[in-house]
N, C-alpha and C. Protein backbone atom coordinates (compact mmCIF):
# COMPACT_ATOMS: atom_id res chain seq x y z
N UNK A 1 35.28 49.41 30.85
CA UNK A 1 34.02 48.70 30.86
C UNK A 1 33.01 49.48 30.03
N UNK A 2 32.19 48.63 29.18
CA UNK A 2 30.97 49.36 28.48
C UNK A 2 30.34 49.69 28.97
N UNK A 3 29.35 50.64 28.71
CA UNK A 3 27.92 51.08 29.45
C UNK A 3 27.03 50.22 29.26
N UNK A 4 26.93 49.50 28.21
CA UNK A 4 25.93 48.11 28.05
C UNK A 4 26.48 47.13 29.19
N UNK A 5 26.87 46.81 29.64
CA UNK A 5 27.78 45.17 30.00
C UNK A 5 26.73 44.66 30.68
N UNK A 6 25.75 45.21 31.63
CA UNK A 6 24.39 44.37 32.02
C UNK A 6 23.23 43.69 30.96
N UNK A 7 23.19 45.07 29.94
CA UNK A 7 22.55 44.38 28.74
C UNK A 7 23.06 43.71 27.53
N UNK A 8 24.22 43.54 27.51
CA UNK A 8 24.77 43.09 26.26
C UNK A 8 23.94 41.73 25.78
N UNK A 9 23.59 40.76 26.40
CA UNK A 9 23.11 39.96 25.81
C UNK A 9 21.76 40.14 25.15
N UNK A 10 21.13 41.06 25.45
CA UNK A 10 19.83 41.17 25.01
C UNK A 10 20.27 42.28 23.78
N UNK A 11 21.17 43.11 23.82
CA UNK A 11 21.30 43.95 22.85
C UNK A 11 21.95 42.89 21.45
N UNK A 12 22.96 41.60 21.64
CA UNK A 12 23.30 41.18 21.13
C UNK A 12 22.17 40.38 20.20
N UNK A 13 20.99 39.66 20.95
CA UNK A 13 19.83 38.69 20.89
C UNK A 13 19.15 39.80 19.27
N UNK A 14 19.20 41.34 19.84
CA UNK A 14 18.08 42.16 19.28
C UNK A 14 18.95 42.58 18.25
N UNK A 15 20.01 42.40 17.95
CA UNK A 15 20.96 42.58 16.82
C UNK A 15 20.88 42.06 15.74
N UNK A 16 20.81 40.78 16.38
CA UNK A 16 20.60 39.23 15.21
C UNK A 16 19.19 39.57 14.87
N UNK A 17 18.32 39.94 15.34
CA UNK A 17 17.06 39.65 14.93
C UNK A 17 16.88 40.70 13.84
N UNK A 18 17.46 42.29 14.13
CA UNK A 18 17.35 43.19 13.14
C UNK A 18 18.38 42.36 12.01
N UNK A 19 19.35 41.88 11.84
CA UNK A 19 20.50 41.14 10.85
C UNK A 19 19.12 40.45 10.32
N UNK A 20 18.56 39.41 10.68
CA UNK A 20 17.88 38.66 9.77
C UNK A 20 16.50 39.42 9.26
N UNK A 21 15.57 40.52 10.19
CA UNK A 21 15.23 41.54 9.14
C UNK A 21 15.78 42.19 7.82
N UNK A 22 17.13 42.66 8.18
CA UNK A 22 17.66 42.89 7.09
C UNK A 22 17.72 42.34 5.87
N UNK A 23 17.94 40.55 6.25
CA UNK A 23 18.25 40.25 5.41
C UNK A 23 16.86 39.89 4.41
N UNK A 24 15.72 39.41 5.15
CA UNK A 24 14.52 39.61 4.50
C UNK A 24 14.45 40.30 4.12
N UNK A 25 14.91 41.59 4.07
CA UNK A 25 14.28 42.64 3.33
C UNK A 25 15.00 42.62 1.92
N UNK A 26 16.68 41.58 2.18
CA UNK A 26 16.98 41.72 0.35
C UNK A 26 16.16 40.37 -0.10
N UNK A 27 15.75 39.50 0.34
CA UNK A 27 15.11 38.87 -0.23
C UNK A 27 13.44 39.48 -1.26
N UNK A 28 13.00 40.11 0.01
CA UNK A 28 12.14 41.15 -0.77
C UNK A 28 12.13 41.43 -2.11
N UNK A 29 13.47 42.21 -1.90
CA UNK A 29 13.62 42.87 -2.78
C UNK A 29 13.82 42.17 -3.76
N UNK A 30 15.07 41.00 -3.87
CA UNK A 30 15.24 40.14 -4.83
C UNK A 30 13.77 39.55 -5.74
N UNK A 31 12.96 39.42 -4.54
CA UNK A 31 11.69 38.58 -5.20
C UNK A 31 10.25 39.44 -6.13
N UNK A 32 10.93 40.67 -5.70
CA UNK A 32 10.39 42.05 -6.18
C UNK A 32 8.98 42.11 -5.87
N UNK A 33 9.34 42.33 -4.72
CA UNK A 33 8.08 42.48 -3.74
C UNK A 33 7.33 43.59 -3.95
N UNK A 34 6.08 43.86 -3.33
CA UNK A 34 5.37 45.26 -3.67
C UNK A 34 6.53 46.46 -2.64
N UNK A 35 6.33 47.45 -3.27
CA UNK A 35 7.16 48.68 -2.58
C UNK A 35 6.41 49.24 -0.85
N UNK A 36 4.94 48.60 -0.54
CA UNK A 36 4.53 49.13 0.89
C UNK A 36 4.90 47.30 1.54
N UNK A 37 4.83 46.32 0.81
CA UNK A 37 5.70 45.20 1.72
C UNK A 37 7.21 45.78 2.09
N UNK A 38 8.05 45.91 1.23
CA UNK A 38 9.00 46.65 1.80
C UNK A 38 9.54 47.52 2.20
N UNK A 39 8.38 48.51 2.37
CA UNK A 39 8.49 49.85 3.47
C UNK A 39 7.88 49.60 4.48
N UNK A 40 7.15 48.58 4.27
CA UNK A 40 6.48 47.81 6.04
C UNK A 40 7.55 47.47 6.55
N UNK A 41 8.38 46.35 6.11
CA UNK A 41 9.35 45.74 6.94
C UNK A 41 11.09 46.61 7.21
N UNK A 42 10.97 47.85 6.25
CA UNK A 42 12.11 49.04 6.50
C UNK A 42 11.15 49.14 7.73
N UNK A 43 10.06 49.92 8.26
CA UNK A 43 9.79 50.62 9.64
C UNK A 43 9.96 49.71 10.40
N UNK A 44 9.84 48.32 10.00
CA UNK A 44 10.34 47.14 11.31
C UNK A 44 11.41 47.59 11.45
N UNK A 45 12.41 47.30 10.45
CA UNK A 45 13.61 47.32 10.98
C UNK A 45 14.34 48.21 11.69
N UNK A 46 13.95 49.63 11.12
CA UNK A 46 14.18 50.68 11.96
C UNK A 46 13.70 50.89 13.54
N UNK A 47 12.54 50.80 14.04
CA UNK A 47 12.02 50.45 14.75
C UNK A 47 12.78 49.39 15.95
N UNK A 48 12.61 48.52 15.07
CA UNK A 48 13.86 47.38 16.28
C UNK A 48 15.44 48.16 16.48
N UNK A 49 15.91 48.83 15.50
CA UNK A 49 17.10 49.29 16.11
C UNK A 49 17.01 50.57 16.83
N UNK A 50 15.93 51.28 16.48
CA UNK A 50 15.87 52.31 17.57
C UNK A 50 15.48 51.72 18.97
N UNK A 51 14.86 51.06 19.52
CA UNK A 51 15.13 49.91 20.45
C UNK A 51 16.49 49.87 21.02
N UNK A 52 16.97 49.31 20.40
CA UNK A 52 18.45 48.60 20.79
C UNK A 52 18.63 49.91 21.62
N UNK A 53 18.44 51.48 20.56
CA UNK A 53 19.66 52.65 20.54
C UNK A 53 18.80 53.28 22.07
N UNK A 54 17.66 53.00 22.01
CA UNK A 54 17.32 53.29 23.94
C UNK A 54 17.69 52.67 24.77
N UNK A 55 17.65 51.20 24.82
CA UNK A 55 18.16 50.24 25.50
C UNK A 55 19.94 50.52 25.71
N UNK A 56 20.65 51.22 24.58
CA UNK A 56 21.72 51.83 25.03
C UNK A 56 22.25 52.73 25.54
N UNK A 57 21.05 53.83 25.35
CA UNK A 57 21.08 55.03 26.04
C UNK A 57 21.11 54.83 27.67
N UNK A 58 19.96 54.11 27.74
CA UNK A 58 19.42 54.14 29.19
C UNK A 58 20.27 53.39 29.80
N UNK A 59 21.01 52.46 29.07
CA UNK A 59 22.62 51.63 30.30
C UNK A 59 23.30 53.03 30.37
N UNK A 60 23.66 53.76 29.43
CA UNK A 60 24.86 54.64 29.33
C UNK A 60 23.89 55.34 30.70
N UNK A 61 23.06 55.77 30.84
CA UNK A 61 22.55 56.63 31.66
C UNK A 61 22.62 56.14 33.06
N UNK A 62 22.35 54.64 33.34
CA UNK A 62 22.27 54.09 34.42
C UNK A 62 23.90 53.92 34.93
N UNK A 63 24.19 53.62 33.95
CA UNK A 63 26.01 52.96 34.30
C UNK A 63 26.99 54.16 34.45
N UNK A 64 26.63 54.80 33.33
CA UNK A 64 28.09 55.69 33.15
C UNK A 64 27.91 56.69 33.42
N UNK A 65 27.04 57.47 33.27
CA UNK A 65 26.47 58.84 33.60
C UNK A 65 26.28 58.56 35.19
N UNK A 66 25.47 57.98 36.09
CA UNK A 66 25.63 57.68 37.18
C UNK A 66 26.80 57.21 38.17
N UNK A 67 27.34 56.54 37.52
CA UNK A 67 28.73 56.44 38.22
C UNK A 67 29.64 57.42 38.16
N UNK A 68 29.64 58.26 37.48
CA UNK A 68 30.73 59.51 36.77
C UNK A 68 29.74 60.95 37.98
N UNK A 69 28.73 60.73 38.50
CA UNK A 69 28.18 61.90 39.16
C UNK A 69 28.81 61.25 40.44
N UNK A 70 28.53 60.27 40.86
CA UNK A 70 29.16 59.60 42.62
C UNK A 70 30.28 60.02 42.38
N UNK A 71 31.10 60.06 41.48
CA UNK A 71 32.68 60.19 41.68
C UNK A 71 32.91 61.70 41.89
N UNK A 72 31.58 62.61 41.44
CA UNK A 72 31.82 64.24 42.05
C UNK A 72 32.76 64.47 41.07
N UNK A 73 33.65 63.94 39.77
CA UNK A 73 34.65 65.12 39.20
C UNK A 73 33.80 65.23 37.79
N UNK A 74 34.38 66.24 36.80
CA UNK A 74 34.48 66.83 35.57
C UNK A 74 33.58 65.62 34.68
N UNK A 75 33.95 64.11 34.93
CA UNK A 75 33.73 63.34 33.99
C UNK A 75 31.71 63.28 33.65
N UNK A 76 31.07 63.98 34.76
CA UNK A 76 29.18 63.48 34.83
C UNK A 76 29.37 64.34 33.98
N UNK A 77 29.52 65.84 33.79
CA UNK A 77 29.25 66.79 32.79
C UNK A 77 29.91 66.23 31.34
N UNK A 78 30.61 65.44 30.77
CA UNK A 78 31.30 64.70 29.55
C UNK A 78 30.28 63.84 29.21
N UNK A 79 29.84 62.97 30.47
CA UNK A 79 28.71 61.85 30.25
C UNK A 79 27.84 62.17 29.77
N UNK A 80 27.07 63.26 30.22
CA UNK A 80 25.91 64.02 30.12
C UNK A 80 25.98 64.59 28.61
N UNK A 81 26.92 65.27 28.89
CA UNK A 81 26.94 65.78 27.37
C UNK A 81 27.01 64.69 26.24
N UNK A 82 27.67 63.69 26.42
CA UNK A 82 27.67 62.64 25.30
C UNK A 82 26.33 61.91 25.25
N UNK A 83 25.49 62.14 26.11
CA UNK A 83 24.50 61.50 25.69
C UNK A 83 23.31 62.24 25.49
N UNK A 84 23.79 63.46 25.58
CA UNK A 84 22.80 64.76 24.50
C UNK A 84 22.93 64.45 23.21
N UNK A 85 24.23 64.23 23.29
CA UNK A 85 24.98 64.44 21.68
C UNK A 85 23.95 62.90 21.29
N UNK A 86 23.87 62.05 21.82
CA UNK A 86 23.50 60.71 21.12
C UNK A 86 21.75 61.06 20.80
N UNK A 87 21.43 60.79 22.06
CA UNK A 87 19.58 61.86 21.76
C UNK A 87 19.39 62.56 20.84
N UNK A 88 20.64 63.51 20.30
CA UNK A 88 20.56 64.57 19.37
C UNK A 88 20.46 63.88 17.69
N UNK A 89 21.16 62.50 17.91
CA UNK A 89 22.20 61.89 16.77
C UNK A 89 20.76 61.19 16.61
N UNK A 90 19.66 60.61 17.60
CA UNK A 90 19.09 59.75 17.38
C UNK A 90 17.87 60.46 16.27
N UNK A 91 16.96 61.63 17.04
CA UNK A 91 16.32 62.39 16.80
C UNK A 91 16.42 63.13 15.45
N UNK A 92 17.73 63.18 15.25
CA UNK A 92 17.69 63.28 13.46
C UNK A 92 17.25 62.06 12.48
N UNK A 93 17.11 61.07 12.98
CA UNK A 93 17.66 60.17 12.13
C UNK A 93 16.03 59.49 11.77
């Protein structure tokens, strides 16, 4: 089971919506838009997917990381750590 599976539909909803940002943005470009119109709508887009990437964190945190501590073995410290590693992955980016 995923760590999303409560949110999947809303992560799915907020997917499409960054997809059709995207795709405005080659239109943009195609139409050769000014360069702060399309660094406006790059921080949208980024923006909406860093979204998503909390909204995934925080299932992984609620779902998997929490269920993996009730069970008392090895697996909360794996959880935990994988979602340093993701915080870590995000925070560069």
């Amino acid at each position: 089971m995923t760590g999303y599976v409560t949110a999947k539909d809303d992560v799915t909803v907020r997917l499409r919506r960054v997809e059709g940002q995207v795709r405005g943005l080659q239109r943009l470009v195609n139409q050769d838009a000014g360069c702060i119109d399309v660094l406006t709508q790059i921080a949208a887009a980024t923006r909406a997917l860093e979204a998503v990437a909390v909204t995934l964190l925080e299932e992984h945190l609620q779902l998997c990381v929490e269920q993996a501590i009730r069970a008392g073995d090895d697996s909360a410290r794996v959880r935990v750590h994988d979602a340093a590693e993701a915080v870590r992955r995000l925070v560069r980016s």
